[in-house]
PDB file of N, CA and C in Angstrom:
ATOM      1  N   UNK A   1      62.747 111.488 118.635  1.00  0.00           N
ATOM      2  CA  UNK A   1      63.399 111.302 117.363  1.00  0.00           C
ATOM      3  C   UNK A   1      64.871 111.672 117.507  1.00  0.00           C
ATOM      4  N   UNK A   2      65.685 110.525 117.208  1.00  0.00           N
ATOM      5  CA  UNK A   2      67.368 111.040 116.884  1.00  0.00           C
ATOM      6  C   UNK A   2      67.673 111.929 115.618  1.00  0.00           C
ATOM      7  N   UNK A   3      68.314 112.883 115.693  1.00  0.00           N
ATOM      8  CA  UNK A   3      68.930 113.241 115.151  1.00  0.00           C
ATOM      9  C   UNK A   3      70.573 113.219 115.105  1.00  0.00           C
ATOM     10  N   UNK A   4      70.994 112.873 113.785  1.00  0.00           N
ATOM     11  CA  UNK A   4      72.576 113.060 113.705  1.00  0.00           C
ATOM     12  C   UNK A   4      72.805 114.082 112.705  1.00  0.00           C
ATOM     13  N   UNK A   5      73.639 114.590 113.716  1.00  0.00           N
ATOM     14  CA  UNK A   5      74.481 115.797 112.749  1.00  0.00           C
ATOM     15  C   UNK A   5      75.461 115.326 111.803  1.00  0.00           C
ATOM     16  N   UNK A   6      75.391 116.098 110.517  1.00  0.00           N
ATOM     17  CA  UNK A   6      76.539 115.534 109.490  1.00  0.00           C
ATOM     18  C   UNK A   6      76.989 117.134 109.448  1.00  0.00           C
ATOM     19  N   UNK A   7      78.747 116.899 109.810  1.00  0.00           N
ATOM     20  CA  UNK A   7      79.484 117.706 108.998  1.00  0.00           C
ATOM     21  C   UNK A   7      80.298 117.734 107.852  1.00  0.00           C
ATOM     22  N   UNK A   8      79.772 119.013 107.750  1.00  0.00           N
ATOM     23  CA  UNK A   8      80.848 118.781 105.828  1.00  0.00           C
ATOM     24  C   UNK A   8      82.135 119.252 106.250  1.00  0.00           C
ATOM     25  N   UNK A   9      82.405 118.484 105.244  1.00  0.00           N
ATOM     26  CA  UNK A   9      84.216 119.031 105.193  1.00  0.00           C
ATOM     27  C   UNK A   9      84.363 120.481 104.200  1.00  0.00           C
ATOM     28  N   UNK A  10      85.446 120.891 105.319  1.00  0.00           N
ATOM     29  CA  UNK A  10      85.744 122.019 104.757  1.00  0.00           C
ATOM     30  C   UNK A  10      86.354 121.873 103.372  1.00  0.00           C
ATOM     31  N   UNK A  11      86.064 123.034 102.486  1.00  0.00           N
ATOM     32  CA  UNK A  11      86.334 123.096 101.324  1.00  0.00           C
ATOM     33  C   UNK A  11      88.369 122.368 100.678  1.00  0.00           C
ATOM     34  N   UNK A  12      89.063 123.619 101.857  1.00  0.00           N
ATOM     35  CA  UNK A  12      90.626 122.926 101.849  1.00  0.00           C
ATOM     36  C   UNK A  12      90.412 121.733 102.074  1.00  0.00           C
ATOM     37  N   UNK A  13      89.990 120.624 102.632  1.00  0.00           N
ATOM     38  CA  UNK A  13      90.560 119.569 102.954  1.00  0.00           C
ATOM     39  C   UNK A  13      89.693 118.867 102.121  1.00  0.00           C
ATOM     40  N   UNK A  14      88.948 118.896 101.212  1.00  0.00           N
ATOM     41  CA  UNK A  14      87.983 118.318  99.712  1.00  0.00           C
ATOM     42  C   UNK A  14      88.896 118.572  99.103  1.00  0.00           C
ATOM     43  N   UNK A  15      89.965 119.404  98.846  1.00  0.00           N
ATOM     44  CA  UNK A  15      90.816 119.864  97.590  1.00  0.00           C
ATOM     45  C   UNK A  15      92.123 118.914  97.905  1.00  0.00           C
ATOM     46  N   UNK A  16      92.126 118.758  98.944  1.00  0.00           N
ATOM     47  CA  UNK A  16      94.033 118.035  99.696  1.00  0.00           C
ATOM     48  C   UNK A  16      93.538 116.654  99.245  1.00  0.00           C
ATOM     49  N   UNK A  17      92.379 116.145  99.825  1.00  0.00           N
ATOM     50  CA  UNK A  17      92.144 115.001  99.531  1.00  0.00           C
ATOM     51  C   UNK A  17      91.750 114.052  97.827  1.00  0.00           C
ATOM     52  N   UNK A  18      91.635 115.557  97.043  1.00  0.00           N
ATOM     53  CA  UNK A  18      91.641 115.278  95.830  1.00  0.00           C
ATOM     54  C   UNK A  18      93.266 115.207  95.107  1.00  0.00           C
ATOM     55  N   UNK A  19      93.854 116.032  95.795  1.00  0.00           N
ATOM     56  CA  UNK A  19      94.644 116.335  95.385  1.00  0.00           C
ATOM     57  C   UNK A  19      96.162 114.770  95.538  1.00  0.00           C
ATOM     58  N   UNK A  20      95.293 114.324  96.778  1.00  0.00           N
ATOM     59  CA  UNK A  20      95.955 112.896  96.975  1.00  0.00           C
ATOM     60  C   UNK A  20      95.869 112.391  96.111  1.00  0.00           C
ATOM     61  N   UNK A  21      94.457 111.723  95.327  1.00  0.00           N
ATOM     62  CA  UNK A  21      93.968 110.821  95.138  1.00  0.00           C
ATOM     63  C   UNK A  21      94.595 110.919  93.141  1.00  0.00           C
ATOM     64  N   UNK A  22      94.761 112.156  92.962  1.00  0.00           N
ATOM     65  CA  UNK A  22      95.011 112.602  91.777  1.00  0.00           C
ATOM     66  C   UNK A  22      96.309 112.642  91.728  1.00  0.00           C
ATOM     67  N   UNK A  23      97.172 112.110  92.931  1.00  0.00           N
ATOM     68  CA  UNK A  23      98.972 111.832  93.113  1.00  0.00           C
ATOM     69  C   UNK A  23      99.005 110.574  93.069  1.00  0.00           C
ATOM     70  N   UNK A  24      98.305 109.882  93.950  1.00  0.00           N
ATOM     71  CA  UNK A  24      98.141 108.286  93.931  1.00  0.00           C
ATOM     72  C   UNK A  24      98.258 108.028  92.703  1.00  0.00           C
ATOM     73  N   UNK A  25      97.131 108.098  92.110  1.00  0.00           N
ATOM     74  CA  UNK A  25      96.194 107.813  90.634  1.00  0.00           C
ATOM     75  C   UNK A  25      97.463 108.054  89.853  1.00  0.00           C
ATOM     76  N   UNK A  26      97.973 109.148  89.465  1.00  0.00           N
ATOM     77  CA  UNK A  26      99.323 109.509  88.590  1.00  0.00           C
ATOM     78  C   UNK A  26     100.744 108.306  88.647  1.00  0.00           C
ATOM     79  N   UNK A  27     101.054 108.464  90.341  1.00  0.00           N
ATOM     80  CA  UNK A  27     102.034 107.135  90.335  1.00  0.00           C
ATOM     81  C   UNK A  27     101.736 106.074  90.207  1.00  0.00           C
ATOM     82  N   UNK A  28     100.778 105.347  90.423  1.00  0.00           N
ATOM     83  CA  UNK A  28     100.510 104.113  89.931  1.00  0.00           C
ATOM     84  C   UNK A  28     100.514 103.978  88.583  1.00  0.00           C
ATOM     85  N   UNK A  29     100.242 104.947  87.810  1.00  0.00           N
ATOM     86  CA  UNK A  29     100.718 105.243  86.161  1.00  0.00           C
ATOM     87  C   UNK A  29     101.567 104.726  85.974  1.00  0.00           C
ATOM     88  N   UNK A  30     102.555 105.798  86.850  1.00  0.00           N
ATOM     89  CA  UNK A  30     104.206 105.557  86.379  1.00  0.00           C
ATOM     90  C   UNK A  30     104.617 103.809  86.538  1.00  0.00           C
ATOM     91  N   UNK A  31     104.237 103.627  87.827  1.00  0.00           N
ATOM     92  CA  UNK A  31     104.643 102.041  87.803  1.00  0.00           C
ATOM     93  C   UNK A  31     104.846 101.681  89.458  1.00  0.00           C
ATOM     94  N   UNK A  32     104.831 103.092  90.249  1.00  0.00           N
ATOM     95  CA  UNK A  32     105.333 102.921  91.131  1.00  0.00           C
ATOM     96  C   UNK A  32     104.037 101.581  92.215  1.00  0.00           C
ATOM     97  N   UNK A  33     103.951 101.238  93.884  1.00  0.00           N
ATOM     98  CA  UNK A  33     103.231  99.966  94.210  1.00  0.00           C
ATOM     99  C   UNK A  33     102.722 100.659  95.834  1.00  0.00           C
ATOM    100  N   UNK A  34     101.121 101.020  95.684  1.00  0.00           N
ATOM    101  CA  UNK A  34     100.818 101.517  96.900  1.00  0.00           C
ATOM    102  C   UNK A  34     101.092 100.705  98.285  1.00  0.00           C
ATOM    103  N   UNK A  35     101.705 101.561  99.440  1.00  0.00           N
ATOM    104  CA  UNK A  35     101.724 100.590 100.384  1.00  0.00           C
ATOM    105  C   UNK A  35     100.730 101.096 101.668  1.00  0.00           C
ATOM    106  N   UNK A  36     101.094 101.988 101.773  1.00  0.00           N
ATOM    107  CA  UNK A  36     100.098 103.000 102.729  1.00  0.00           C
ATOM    108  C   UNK A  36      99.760 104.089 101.948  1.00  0.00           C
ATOM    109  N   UNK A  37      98.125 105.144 102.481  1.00  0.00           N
ATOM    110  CA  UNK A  37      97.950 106.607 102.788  1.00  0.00           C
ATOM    111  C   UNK A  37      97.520 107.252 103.611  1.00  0.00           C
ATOM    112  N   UNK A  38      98.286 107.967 104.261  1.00  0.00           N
ATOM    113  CA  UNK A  38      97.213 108.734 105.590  1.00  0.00           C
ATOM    114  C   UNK A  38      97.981 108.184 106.179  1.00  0.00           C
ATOM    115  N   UNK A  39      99.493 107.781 107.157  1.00  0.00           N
ATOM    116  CA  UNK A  39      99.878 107.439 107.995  1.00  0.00           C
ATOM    117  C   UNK A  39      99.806 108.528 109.126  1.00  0.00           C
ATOM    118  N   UNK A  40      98.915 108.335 110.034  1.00  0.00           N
ATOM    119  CA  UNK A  40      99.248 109.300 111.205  1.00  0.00           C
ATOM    120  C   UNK A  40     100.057 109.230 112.442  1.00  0.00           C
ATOM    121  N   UNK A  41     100.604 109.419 113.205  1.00  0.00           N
ATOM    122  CA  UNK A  41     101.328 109.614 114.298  1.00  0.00           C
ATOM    123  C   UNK A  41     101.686 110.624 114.686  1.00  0.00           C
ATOM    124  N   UNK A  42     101.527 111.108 116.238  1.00  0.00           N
ATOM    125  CA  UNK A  42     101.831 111.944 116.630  1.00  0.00           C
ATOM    126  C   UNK A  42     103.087 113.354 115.694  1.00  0.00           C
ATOM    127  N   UNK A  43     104.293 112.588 115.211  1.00  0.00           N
ATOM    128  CA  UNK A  43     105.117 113.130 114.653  1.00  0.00           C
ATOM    129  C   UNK A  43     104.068 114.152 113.635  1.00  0.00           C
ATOM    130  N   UNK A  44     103.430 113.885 112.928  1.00  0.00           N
ATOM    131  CA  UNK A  44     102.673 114.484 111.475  1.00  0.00           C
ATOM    132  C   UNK A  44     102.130 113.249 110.981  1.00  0.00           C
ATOM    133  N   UNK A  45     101.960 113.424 109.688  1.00  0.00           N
ATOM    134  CA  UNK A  45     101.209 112.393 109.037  1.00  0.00           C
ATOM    135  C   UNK A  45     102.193 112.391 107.340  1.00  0.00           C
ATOM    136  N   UNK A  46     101.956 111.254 107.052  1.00  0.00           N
ATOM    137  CA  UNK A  46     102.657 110.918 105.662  1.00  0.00           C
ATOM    138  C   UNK A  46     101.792 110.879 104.861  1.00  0.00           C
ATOM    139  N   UNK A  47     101.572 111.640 103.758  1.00  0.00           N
ATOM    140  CA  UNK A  47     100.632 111.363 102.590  1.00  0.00           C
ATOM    141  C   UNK A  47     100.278 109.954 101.913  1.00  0.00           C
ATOM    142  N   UNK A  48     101.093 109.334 101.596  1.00  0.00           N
ATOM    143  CA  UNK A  48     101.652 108.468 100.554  1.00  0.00           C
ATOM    144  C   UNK A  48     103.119 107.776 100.961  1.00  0.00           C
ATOM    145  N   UNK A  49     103.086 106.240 101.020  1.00  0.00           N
ATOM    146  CA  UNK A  49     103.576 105.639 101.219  1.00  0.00           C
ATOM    147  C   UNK A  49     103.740 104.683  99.824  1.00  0.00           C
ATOM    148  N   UNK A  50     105.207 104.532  98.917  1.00  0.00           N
ATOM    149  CA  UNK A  50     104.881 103.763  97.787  1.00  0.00           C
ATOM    150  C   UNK A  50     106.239 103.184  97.849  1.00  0.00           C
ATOM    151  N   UNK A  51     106.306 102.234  96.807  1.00  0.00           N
ATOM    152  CA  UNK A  51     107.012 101.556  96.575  1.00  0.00           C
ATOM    153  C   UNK A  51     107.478 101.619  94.571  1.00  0.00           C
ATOM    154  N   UNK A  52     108.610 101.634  94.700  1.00  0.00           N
ATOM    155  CA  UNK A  52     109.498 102.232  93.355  1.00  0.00           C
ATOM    156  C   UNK A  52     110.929 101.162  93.118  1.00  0.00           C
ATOM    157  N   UNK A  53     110.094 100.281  92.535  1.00  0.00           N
ATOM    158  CA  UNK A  53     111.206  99.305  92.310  1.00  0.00           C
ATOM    159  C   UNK A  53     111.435  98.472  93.871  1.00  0.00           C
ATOM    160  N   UNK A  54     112.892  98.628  94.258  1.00  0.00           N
ATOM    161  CA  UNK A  54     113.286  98.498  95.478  1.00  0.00           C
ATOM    162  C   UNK A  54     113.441  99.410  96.514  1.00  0.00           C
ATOM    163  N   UNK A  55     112.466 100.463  96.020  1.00  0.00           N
ATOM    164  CA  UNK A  55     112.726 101.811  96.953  1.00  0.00           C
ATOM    165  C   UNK A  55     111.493 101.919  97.849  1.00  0.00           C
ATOM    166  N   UNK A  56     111.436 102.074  99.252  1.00  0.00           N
ATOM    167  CA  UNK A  56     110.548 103.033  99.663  1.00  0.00           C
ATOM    168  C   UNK A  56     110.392 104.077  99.760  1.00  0.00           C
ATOM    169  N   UNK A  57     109.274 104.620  99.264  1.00  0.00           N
ATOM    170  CA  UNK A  57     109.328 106.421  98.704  1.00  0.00           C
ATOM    171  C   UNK A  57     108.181 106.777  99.495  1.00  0.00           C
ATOM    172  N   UNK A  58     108.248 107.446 100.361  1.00  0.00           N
ATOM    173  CA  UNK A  58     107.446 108.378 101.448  1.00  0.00           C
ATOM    174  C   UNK A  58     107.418 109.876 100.182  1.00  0.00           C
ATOM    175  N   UNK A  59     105.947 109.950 100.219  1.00  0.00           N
ATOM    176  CA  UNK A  59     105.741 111.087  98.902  1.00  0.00           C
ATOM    177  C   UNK A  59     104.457 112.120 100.021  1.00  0.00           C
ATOM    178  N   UNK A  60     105.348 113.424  99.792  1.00  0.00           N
ATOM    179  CA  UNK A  60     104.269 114.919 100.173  1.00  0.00           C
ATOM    180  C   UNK A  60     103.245 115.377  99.108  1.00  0.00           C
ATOM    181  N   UNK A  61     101.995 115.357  99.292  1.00  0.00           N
ATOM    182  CA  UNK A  61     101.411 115.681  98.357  1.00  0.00           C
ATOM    183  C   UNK A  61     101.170 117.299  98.678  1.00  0.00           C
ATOM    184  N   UNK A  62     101.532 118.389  97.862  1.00  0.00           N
ATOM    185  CA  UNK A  62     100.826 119.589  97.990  1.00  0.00           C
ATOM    186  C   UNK A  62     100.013 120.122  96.490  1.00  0.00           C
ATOM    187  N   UNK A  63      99.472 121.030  97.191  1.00  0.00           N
ATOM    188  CA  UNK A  63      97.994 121.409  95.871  1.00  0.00           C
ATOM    189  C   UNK A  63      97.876 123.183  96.692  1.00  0.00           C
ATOM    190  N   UNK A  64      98.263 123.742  95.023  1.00  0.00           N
ATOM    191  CA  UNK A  64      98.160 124.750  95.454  1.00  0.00           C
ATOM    192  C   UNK A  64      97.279 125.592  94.314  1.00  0.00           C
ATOM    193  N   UNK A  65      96.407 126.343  94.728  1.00  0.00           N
ATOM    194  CA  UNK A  65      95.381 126.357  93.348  1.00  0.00           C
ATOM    195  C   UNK A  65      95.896 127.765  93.149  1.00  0.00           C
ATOM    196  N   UNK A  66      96.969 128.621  92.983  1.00  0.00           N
ATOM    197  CA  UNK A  66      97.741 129.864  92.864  1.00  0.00           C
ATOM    198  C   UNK A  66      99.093 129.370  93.245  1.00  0.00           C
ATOM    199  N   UNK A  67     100.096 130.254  92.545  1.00  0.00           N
ATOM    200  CA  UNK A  67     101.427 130.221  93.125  1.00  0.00           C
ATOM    201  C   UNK A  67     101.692 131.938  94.165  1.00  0.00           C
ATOM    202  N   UNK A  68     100.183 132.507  94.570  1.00  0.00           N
ATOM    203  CA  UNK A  68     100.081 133.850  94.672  1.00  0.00           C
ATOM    204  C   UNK A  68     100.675 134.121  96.298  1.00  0.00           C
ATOM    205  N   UNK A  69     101.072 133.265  97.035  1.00  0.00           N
ATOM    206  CA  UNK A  69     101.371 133.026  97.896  1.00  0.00           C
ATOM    207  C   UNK A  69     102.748 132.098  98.188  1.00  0.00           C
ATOM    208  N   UNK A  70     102.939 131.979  97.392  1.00  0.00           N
ATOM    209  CA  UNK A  70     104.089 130.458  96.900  1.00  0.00           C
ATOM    210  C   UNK A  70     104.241 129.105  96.135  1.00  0.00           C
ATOM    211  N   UNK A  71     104.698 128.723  95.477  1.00  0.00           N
ATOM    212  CA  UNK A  71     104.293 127.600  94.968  1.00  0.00           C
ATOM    213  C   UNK A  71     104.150 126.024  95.992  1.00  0.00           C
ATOM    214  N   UNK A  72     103.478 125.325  95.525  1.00  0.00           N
ATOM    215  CA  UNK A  72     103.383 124.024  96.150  1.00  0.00           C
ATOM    216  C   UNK A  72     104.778 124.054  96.243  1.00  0.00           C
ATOM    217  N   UNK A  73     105.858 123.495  95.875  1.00  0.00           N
ATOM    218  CA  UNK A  73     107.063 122.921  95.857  1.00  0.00           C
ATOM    219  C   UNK A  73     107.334 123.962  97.510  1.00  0.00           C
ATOM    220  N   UNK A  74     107.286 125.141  97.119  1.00  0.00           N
ATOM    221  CA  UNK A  74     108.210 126.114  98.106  1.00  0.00           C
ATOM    222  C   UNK A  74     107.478 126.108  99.939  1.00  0.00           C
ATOM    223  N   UNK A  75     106.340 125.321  99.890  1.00  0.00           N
ATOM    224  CA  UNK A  75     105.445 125.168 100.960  1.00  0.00           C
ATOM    225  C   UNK A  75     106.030 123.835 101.945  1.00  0.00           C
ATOM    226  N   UNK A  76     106.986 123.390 101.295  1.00  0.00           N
ATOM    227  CA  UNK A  76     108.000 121.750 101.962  1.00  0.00           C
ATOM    228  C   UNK A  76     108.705 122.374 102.553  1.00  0.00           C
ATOM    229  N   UNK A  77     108.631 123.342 103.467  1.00  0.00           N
ATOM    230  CA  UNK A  77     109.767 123.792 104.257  1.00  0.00           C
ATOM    231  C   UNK A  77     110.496 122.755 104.856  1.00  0.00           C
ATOM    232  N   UNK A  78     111.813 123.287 105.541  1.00  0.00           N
ATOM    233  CA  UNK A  78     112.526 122.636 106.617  1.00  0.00           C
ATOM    234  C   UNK A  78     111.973 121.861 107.751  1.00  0.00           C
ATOM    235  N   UNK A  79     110.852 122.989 108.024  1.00  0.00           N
ATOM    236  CA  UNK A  79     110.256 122.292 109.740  1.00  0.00           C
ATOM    237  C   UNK A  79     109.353 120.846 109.336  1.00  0.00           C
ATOM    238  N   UNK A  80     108.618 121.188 107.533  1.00  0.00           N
ATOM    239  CA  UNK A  80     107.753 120.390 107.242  1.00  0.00           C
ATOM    240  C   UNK A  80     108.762 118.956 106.824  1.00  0.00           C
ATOM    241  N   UNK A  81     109.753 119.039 106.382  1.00  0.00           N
ATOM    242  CA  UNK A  81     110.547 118.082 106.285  1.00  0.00           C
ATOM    243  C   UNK A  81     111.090 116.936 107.291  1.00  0.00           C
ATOM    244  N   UNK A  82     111.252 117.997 108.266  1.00  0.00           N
ATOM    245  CA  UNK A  82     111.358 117.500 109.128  1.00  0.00           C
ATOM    246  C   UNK A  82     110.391 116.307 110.106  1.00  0.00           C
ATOM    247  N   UNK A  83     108.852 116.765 110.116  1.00  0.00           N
ATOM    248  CA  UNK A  83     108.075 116.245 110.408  1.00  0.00           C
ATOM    249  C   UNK A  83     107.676 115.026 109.470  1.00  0.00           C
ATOM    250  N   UNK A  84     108.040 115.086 108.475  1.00  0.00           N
ATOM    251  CA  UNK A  84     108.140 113.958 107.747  1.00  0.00           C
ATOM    252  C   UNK A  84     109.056 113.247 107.781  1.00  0.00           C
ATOM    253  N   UNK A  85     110.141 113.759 107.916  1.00  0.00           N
ATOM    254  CA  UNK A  85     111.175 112.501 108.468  1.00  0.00           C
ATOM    255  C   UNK A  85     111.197 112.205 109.659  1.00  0.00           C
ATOM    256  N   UNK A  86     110.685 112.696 110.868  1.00  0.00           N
ATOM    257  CA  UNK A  86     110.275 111.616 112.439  1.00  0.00           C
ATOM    258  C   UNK A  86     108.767 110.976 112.158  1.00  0.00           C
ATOM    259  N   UNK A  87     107.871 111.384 111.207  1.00  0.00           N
ATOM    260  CA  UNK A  87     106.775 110.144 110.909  1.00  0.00           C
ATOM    261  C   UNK A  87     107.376 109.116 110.521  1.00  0.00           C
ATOM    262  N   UNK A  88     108.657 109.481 109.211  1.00  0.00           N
ATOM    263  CA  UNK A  88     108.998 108.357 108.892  1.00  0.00           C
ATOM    264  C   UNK A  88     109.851 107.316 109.556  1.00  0.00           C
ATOM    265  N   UNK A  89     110.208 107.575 110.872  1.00  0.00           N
ATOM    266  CA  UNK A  89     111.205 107.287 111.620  1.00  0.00           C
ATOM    267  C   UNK A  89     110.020 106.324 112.622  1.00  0.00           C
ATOM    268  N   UNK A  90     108.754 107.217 112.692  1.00  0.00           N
ATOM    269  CA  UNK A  90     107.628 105.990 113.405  1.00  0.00           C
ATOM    270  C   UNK A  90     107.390 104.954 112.500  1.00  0.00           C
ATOM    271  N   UNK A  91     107.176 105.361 111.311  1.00  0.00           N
ATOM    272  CA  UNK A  91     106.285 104.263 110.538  1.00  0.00           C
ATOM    273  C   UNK A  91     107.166 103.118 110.445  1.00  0.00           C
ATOM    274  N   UNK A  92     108.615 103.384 110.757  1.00  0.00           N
ATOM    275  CA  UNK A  92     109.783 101.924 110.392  1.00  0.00           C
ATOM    276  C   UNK A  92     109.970 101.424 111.723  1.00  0.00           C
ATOM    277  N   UNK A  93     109.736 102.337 112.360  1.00  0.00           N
ATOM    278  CA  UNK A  93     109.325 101.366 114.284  1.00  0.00           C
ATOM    279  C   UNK A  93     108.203 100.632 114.597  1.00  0.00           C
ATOM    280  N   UNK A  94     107.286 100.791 113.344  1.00  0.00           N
ATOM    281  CA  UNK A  94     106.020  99.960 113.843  1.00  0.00           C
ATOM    282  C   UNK A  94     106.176  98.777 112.684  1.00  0.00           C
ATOM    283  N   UNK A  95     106.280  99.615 111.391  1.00  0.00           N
ATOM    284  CA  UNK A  95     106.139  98.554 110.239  1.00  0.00           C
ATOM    285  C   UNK A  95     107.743  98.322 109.248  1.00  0.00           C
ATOM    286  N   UNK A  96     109.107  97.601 110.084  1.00  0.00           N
ATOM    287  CA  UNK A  96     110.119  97.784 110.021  1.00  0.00           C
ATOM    288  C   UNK A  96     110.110  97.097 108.155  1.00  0.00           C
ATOM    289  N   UNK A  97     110.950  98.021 107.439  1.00  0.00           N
ATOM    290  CA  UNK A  97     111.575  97.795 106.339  1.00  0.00           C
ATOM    291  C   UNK A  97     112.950  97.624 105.815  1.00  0.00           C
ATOM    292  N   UNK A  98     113.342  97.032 104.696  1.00  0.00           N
ATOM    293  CA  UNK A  98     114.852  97.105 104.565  1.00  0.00           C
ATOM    294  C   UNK A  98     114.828  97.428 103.294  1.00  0.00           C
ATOM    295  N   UNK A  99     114.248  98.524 102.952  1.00  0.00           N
ATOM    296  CA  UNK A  99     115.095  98.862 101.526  1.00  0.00           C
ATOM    297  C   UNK A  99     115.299 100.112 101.964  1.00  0.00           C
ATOM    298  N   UNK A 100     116.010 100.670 100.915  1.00  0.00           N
ATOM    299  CA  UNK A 100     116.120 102.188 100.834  1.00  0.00           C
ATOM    300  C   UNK A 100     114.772 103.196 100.648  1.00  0.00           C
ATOM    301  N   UNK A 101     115.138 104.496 101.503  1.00  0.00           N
ATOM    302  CA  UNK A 101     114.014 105.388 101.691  1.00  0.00           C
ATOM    303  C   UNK A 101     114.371 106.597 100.887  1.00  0.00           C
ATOM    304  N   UNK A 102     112.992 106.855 100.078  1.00  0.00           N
ATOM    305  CA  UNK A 102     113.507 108.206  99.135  1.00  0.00           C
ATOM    306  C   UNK A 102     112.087 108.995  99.395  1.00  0.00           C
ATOM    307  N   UNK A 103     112.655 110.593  99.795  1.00  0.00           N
ATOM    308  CA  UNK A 103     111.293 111.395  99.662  1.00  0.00           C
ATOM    309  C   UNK A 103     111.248 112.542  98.486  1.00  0.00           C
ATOM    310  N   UNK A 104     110.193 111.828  98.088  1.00  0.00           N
ATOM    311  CA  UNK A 104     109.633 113.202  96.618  1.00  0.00           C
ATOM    312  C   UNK A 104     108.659 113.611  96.975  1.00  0.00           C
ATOM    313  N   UNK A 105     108.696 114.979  96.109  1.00  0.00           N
ATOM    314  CA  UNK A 105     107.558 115.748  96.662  1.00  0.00           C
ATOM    315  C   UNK A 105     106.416 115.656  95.156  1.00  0.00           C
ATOM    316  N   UNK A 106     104.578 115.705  95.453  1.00  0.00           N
ATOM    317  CA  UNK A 106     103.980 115.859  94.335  1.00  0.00           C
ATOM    318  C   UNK A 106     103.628 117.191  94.552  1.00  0.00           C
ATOM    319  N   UNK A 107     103.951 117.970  93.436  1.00  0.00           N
ATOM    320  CA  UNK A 107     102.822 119.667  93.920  1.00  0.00           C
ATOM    321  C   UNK A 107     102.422 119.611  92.602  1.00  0.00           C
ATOM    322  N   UNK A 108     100.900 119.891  92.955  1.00  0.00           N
ATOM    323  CA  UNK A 108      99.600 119.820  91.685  1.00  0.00           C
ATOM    324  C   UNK A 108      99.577 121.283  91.976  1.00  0.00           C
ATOM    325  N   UNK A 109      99.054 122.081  90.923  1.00  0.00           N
ATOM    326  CA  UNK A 109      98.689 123.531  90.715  1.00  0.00           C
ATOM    327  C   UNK A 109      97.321 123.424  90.293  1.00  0.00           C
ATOM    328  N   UNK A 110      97.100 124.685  90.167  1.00  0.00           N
ATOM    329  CA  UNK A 110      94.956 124.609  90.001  1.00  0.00           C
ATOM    330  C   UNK A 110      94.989 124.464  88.791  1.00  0.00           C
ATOM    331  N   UNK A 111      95.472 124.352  88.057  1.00  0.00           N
ATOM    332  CA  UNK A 111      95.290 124.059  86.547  1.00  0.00           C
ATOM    333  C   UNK A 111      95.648 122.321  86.461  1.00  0.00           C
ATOM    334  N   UNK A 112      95.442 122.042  87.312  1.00  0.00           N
ATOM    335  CA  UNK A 112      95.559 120.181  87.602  1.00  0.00           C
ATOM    336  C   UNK A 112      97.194 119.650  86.929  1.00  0.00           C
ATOM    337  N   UNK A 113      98.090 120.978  86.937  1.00  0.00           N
ATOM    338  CA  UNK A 113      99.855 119.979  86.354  1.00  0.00           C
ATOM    339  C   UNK A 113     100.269 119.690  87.548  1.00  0.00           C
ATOM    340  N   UNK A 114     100.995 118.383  86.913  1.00  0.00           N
ATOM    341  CA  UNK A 114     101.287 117.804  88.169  1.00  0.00           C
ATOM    342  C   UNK A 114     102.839 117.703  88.163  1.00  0.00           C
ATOM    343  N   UNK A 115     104.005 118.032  88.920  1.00  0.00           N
ATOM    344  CA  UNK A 115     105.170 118.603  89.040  1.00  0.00           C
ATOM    345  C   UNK A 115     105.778 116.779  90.112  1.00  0.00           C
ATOM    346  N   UNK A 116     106.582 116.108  90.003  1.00  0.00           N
ATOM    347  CA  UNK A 116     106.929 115.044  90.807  1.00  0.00           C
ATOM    348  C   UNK A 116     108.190 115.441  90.754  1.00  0.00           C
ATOM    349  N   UNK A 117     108.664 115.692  91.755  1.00  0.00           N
ATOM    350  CA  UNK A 117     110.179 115.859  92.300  1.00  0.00           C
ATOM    351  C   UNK A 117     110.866 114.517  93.386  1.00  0.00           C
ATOM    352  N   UNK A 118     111.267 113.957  92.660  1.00  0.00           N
ATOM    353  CA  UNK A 118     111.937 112.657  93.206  1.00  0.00           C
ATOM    354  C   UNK A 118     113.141 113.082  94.081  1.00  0.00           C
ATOM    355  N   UNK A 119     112.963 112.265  95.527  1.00  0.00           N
ATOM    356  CA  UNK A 119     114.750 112.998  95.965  1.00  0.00           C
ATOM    357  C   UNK A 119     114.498 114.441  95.983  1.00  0.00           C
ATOM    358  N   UNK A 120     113.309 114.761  96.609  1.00  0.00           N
ATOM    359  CA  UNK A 120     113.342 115.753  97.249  1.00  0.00           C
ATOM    360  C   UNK A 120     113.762 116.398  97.928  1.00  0.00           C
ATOM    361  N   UNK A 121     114.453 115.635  99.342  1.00  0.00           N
ATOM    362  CA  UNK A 121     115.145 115.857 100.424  1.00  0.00           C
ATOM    363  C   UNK A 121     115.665 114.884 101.031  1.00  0.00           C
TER     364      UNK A 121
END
């Protein structure tokens, strides 16, 4: 008899992935036009890939269920910025674009508000 093992996902990454889906879900509200999620490459990975008018907007999703440690917003460090801007530097070497690139950040808190900082960095 086969057996397959199923693993569960850890609890953090049930909450990140909600926490996407509940950023997605919000901008498409606004108006903004999904293009990618989950871009991976070596560099890091891009949450959210959208489209805003004529803009491409590479969007960080963070979820922080306390600010007891820091808030979502304050968790976008430098280094993390950084890694988002050489993903984004892959994703236009594979899938080349010509509009303008804008990064906002989403930080959801455990009380589900959702904070969108456009022109983040």
């Amino acid at each position: 008899m086969l057996f397959t093992k199923i693993k569960a996902k850890a609890t953090h990454l049930l909450r990140g992935e909600n926490a996407e889906e509940q950023a997605h879900d919000y901008l498409l509200k606004q108006g903004l036009k999904s293009v990618c999620r989950n871009y991976r490459c070596k560099q890091g990975e891009l949450d959210l890939i959208m489209m805003d008018q004529n803009s491409l907007v590479i969007i960080e999703v963070k979820f922080r269920k306390t600010d007891k440690y820091g808030s979502a917003l304050e968790c976008v460090t430098r280094t993390k910025q950084s890694r988002i801007i050489a993903a984004t530097h892959h994703y236009l070497s594979t899938y080349p674009a010509d509009y303008p690139i804008r990064f906002d950040v989403i930080a959801i808190s455990g009380d589900s508000k959702i904070e969108w900082v456009q022109n983040a960095f």
